[in-house]
N, C-alpha and C. Protein backbone atom coordinates (compact mmCIF):
# COMPACT_ATOMS: atom_id res chain seq x y z
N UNK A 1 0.86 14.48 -16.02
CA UNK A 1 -0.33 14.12 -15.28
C UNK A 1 -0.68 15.29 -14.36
N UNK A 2 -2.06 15.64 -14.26
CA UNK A 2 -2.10 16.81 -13.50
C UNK A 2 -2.41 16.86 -12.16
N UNK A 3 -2.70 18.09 -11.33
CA UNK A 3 -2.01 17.54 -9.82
C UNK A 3 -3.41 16.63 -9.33
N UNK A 4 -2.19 15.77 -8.28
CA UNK A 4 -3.54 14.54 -7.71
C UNK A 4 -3.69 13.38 -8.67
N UNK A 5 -3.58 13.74 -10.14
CA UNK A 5 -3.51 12.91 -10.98
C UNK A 5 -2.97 11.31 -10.92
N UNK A 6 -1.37 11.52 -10.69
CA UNK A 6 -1.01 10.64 -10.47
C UNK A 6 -1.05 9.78 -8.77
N UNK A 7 -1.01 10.04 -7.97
CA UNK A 7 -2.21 9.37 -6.53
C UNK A 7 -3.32 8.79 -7.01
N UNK A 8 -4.11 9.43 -7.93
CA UNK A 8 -5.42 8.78 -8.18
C UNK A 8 -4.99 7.28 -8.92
N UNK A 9 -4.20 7.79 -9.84
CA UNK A 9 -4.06 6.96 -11.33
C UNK A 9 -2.67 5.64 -9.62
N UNK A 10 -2.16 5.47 -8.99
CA UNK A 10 -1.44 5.05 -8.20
C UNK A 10 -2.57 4.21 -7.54
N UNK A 11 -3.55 4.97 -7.16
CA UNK A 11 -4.08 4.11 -6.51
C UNK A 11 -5.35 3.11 -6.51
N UNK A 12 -5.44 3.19 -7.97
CA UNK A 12 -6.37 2.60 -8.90
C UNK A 12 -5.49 0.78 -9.29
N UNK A 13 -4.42 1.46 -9.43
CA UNK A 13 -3.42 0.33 -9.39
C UNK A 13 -3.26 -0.72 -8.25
N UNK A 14 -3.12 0.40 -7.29
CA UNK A 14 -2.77 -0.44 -5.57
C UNK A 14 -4.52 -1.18 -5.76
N UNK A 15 -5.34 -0.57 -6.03
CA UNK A 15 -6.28 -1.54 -5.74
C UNK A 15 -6.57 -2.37 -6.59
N UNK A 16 -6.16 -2.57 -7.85
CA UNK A 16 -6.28 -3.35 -8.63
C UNK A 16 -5.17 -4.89 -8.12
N UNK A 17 -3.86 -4.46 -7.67
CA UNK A 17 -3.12 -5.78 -7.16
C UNK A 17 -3.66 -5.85 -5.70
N UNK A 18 -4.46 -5.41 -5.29
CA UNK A 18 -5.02 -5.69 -3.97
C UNK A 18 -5.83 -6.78 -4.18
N UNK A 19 -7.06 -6.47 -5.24
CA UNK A 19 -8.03 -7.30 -5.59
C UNK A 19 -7.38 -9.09 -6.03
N UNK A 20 -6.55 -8.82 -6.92
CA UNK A 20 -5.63 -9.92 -7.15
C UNK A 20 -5.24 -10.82 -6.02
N UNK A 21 -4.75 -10.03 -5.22
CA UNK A 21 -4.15 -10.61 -4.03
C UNK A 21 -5.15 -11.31 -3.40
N UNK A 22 -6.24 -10.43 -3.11
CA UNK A 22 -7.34 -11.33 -2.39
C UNK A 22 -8.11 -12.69 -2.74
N UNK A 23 -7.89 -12.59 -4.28
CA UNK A 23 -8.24 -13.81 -4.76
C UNK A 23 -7.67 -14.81 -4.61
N UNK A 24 -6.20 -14.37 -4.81
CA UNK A 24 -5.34 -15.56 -4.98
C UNK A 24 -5.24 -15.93 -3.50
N UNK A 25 -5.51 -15.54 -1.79
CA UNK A 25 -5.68 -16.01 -0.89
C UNK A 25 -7.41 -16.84 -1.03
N UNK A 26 -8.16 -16.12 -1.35
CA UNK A 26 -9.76 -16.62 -1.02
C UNK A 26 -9.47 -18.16 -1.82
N UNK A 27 -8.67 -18.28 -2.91
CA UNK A 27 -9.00 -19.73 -3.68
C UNK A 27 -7.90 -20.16 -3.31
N UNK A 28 -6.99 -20.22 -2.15
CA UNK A 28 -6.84 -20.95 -1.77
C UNK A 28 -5.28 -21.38 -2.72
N UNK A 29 -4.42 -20.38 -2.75
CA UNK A 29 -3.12 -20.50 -3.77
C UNK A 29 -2.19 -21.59 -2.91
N UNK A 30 -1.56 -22.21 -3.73
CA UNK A 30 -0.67 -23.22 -2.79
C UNK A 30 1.04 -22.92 -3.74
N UNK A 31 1.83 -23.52 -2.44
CA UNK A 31 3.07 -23.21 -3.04
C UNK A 31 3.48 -24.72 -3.70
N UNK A 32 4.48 -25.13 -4.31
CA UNK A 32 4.47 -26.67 -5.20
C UNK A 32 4.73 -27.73 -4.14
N UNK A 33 4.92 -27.87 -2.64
CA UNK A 33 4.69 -28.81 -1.93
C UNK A 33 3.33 -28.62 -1.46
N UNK A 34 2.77 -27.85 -1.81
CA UNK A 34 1.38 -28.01 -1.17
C UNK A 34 0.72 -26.88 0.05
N UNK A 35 1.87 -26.56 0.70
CA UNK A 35 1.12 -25.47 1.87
C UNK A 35 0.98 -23.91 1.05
N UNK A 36 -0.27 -23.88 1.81
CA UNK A 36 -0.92 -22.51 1.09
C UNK A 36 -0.21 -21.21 1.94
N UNK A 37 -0.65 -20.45 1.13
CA UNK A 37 -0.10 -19.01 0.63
C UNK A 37 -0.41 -18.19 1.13
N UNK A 38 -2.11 -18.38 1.80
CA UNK A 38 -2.67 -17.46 2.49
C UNK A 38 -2.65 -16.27 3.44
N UNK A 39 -1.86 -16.83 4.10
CA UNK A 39 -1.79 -15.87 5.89
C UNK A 39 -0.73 -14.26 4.57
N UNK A 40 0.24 -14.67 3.99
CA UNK A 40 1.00 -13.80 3.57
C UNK A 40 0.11 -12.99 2.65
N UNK A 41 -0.84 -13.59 2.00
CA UNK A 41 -1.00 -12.56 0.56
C UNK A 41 -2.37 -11.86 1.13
N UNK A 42 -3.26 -12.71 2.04
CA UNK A 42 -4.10 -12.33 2.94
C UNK A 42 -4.06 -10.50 3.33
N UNK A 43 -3.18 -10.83 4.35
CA UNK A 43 -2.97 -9.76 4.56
C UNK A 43 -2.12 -8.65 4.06
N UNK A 44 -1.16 -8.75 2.79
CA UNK A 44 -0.43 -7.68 2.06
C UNK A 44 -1.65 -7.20 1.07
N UNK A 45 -3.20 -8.36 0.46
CA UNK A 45 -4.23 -7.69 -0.14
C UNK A 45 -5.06 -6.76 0.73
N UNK A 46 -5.22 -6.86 2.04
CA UNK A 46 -5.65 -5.89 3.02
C UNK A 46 -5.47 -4.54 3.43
N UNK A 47 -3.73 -5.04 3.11
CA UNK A 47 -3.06 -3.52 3.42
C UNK A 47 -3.07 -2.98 2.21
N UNK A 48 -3.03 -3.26 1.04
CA UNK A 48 -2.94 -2.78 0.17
C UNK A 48 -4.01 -2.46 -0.76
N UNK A 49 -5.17 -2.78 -0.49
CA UNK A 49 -6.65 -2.47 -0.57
C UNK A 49 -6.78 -1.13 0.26
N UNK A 50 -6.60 -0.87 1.45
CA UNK A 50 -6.96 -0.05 2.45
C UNK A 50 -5.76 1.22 2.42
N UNK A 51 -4.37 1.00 1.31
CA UNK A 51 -3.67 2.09 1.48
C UNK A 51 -4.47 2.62 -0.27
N UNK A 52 -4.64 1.89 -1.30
CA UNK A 52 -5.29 1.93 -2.43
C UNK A 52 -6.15 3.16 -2.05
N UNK A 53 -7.14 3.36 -0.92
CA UNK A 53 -8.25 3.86 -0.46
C UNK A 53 -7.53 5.33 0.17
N UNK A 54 -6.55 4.82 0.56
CA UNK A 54 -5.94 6.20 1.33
C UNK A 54 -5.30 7.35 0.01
N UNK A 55 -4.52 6.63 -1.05
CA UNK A 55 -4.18 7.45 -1.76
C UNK A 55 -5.15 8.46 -2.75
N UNK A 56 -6.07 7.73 -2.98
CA UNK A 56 -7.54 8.51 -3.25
C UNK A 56 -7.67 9.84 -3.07
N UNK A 57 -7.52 9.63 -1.46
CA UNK A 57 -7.62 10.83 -0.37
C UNK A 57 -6.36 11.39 -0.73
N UNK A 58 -4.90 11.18 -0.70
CA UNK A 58 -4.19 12.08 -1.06
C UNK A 58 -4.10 12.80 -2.56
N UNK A 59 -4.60 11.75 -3.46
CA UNK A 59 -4.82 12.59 -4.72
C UNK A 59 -6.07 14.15 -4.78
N UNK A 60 -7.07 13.49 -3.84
CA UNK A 60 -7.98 14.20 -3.56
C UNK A 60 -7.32 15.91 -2.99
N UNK A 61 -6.63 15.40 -1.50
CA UNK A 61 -5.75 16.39 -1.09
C UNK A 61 -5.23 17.39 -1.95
N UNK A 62 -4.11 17.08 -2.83
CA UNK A 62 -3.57 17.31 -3.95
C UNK A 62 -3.87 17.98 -4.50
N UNK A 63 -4.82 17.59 -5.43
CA UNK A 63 -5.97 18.61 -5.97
C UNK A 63 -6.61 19.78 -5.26
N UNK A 64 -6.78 19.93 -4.05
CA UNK A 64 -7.18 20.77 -3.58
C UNK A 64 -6.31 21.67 -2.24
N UNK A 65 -5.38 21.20 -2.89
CA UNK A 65 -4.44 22.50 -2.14
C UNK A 65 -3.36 21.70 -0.73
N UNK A 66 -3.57 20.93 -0.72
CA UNK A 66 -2.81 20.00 0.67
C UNK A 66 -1.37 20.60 0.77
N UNK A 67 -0.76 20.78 -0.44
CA UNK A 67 0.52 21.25 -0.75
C UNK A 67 1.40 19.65 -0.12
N UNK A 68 2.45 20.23 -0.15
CA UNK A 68 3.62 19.46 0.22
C UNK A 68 3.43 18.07 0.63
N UNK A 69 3.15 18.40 2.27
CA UNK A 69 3.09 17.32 3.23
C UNK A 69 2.28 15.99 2.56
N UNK A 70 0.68 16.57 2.04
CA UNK A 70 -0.04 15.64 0.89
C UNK A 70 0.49 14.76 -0.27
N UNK A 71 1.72 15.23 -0.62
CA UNK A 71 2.20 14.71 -1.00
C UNK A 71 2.95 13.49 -0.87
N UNK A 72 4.27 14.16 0.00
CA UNK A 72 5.15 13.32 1.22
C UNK A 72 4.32 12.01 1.68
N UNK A 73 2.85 12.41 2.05
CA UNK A 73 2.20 10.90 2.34
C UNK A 73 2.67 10.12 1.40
N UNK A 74 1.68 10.49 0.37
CA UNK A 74 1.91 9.87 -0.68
C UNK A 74 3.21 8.95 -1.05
N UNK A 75 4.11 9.66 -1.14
CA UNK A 75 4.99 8.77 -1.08
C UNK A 75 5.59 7.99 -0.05
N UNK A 76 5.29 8.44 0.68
CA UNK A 76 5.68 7.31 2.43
C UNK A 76 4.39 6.38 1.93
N UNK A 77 3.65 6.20 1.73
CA UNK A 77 2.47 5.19 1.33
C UNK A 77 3.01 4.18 0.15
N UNK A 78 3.11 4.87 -0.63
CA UNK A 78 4.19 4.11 -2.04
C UNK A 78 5.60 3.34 -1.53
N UNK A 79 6.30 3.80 -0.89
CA UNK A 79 7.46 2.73 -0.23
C UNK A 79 6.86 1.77 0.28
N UNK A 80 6.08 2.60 1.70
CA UNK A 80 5.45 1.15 2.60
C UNK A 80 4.65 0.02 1.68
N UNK A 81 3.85 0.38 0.34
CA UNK A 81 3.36 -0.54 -0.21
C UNK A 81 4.31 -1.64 -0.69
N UNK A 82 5.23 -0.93 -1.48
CA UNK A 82 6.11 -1.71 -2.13
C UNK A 82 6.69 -2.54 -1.04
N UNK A 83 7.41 -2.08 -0.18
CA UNK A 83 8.38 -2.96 1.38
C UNK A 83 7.56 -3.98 1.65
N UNK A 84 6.07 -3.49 2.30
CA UNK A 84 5.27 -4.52 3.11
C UNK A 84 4.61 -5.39 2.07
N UNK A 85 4.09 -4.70 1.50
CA UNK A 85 3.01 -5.73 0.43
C UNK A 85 3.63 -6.42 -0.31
N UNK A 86 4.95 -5.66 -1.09
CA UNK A 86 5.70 -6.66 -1.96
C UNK A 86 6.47 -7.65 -1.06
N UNK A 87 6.70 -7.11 0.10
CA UNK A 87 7.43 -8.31 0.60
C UNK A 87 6.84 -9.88 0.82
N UNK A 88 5.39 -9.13 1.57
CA UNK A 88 4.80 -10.34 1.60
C UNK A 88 3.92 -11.13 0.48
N UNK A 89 3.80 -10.04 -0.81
CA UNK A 89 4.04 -11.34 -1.41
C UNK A 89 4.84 -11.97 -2.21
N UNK A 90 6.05 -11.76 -2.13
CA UNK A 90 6.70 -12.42 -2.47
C UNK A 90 7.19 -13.44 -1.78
N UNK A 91 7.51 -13.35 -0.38
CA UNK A 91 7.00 -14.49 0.64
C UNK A 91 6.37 -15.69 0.26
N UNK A 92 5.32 -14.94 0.06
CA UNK A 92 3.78 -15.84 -0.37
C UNK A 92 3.67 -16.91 -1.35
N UNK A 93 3.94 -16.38 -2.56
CA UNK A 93 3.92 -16.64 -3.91
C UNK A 93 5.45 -16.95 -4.04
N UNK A 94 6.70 -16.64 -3.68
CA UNK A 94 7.48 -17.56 -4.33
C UNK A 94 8.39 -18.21 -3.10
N UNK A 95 7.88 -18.18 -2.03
CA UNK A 95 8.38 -18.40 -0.58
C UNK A 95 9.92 -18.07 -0.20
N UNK A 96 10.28 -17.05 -1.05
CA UNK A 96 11.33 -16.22 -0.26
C UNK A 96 11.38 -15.51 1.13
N UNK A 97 11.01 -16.38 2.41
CA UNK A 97 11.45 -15.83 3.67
C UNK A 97 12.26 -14.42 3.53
N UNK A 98 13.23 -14.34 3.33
CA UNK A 98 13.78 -13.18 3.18
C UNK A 98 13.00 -11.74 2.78
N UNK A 99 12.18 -12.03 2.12
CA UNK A 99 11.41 -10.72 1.74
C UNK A 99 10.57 -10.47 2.89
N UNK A 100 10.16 -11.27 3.88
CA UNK A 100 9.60 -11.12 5.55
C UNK A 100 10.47 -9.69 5.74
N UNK A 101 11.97 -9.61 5.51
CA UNK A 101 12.36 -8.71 6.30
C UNK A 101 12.49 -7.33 5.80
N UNK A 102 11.44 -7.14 4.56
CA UNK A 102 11.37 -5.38 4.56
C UNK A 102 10.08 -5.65 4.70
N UNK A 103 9.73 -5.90 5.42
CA UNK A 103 7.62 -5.78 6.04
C UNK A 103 7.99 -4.99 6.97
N UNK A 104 8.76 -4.77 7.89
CA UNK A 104 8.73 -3.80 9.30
C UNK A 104 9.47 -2.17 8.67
N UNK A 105 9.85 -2.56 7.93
CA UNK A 105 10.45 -1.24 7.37
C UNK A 105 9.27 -0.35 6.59
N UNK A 106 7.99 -1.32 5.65
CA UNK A 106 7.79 -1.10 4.84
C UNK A 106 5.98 -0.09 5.43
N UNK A 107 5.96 -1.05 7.18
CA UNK A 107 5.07 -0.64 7.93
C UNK A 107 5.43 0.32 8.77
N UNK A 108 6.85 0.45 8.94
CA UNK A 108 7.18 2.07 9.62
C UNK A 108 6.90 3.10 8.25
N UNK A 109 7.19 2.67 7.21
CA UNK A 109 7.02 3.81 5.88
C UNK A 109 4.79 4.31 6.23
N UNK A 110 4.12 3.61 6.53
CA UNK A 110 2.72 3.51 6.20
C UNK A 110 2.43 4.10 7.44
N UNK A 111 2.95 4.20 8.97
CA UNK A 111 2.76 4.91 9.62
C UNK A 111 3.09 6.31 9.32
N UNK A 112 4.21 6.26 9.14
CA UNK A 112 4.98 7.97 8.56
C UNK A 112 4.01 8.45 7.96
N UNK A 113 3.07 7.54 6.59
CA UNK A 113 2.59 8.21 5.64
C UNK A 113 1.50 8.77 6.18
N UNK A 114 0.67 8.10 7.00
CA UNK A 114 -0.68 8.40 7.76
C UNK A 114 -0.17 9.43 8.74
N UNK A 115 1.06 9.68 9.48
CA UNK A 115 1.45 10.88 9.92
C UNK A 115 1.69 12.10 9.24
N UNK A 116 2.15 12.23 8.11
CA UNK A 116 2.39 12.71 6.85
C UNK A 116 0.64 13.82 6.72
N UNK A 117 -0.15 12.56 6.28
CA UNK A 117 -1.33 12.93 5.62
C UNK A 117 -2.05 13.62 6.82
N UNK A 118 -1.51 13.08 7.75
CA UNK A 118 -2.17 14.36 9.48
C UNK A 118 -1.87 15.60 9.50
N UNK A 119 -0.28 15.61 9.40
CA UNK A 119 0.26 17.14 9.60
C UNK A 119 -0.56 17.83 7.86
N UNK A 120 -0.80 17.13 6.53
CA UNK A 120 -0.92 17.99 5.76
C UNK A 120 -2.80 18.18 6.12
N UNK A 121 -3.28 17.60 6.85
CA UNK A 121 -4.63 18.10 7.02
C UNK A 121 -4.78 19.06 8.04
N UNK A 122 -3.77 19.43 9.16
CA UNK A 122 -3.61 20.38 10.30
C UNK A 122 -3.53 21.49 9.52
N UNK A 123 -2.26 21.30 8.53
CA UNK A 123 -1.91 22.35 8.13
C UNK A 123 -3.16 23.16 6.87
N UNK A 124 -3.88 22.61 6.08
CA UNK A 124 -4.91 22.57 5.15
C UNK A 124 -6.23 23.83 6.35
N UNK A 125 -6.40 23.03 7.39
CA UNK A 125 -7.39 23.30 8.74
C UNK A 125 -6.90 25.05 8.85
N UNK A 126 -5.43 25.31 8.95
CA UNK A 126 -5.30 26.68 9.94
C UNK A 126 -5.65 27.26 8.42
């Protein structure tokens, strides 16, 4: 895949289970006693719609010279998706509480990455 390639082709994906996600909160998904799903998949389709959007930009990066650091987002973005988003929904959808507890890990990864994608635009700037 060529450079940026795969970010793009990554985040075509992230927004594709984003979209999913949002549905399955908007109609209202329920777990088999009945309480809904929402608050969890709600917001892991949010974050994961809006990091979908970010990797764009790092494929974009990529392609045009970001080097390294552009990258490094990238993948600090790809953990945090997987940690936070998968956690919550799996939460969500199969009500494993336990997966609650790589969401804080998975949202320190998504800060890093947006720190990440700073230093490689400083550095892009000089």
């Amino acid at each position: 895949m060529g450079q940026g390639g795969f970010w793009l082709a990554l985040a075509g994906l992230n927004g594709a289970l984003g979209v999913i996600g949002g549905a399955l909160a908007a109609h209202g998904a329920r777990f088999a006693d009945g309480r809904l799903v929402v608050a969890y998949i709600d917001t892991a389709s949010r974050f994961q719609l809006l990091h979908a959007l970010a990797l764009i930009g790092v494929g974009l990066l990529v392609r045009s010279g970001g080097g390294r650091w552009a990258a490094i987002s990238g993948g600090l973005f790809t953990v945090g998706l997987v940690l936070f988003c998968g956690g919550l929904y799996l939460a969500g959808v199969f009500q494993l509480d336990i997966a609650t507890k790589a969401a804080p890990y998975g949202g320190f990864s998504l800060i890093a990455g947006w720190l990440a994608l700073s230093v490689a635009g400083w550095r892009l700037a000089r």
